[in-house]
C-alpha atoms as a PDB file:
ATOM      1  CA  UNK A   1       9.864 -35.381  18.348  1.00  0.00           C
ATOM      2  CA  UNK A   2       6.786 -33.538  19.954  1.00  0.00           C
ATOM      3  CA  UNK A   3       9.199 -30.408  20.410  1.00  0.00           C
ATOM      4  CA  UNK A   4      10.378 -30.376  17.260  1.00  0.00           C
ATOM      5  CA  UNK A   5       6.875 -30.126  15.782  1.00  0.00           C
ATOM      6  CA  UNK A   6       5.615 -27.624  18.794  1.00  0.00           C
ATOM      7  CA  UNK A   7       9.401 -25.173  17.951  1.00  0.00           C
ATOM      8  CA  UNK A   8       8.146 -25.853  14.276  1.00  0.00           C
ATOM      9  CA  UNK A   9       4.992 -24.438  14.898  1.00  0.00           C
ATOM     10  CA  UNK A  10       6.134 -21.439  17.032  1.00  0.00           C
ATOM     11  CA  UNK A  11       8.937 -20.442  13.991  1.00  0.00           C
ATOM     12  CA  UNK A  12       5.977 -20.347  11.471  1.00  0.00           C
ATOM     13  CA  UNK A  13       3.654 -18.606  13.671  1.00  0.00           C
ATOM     14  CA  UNK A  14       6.979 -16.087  14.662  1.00  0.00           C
ATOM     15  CA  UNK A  15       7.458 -15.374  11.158  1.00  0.00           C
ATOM     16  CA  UNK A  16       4.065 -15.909   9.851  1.00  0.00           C
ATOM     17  CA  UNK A  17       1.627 -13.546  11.817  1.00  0.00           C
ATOM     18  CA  UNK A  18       4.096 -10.225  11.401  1.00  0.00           C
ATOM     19  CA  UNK A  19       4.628 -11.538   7.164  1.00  0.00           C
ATOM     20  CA  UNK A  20       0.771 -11.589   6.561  1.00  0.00           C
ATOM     21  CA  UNK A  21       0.008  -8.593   8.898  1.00  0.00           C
ATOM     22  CA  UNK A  22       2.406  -6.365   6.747  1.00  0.00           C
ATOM     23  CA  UNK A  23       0.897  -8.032   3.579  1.00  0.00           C
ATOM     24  CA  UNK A  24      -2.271  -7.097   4.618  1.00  0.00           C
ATOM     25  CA  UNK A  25      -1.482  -3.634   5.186  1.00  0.00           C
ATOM     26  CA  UNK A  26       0.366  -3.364   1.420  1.00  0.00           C
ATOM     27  CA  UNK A  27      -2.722  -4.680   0.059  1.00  0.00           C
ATOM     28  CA  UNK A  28      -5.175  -1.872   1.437  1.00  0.00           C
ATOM     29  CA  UNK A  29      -2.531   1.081   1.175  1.00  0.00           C
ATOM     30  CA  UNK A  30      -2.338  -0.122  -2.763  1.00  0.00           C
ATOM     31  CA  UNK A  31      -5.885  -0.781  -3.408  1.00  0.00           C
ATOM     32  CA  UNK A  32      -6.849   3.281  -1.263  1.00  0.00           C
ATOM     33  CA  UNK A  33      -4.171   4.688  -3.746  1.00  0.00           C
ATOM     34  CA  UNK A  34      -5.337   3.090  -6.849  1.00  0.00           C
ATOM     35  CA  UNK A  35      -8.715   4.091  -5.827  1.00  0.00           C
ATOM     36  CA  UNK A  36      -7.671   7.758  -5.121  1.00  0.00           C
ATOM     37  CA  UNK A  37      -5.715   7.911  -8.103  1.00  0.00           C
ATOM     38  CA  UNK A  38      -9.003   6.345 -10.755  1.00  0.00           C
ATOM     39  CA  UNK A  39     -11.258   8.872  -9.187  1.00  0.00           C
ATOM     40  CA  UNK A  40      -9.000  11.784  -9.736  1.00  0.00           C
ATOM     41  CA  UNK A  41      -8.755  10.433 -13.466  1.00  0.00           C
ATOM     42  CA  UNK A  42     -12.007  10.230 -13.739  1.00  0.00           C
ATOM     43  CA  UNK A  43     -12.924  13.296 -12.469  1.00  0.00           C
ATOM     44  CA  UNK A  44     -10.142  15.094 -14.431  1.00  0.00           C
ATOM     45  CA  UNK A  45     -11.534  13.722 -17.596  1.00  0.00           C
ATOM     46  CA  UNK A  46     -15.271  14.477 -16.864  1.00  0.00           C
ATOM     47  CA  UNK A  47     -13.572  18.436 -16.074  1.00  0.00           C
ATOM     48  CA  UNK A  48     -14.988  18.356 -12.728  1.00  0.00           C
ATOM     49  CA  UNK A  49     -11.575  19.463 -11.426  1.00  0.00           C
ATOM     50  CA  UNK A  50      -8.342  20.534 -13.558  1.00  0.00           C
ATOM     51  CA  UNK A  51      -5.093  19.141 -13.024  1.00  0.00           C
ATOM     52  CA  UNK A  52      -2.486  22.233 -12.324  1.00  0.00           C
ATOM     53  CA  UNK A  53       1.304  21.905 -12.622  1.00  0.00           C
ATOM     54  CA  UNK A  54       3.280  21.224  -9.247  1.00  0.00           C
ATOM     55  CA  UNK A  55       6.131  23.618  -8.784  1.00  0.00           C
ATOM     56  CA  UNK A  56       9.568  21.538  -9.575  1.00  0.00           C
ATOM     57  CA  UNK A  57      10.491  21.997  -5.876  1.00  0.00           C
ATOM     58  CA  UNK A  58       8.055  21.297  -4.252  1.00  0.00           C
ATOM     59  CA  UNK A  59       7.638  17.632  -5.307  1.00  0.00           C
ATOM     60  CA  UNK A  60      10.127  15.461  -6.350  1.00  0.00           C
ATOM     61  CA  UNK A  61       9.368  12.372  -8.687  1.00  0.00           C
ATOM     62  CA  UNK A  62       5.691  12.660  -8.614  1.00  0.00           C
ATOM     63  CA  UNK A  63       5.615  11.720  -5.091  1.00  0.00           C
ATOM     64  CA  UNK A  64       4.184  13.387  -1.837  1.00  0.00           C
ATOM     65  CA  UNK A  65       6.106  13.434   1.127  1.00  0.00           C
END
């Protein structure tokens, strides 16, 4: 019984530590892009910096490479 509760244990802690590591990681990516993306907003609308148009090659979807 003991080593079903200590193999218990190891599974969550196998499948746990890598779950909430990569969670973690999600998390602060997200929150450094939503910050990026409110200060360029914000600085667009106060017309500290213009927005220019991306040539249709270069980018694809919006997204950077």
């Amino acid at each position: 019984m003991l080593d079903l509760v200590i193999n218990f244990i190891f599974g969550l802690a196998i499948v746990g530590i890598p779950s909430y590591v990569f969670y973690r990681l999600g998390v602060d990516a997200g929150i450094q892009r939503g910050v990026r993306r409110q200060l360029l907003r914000e600085l667009t609308m106060c017309g500290i910096i213009e927005k220019t148009e991306i040539p249709a090659g270069k980018y694809q979807n919006g997204h950077t490479a």
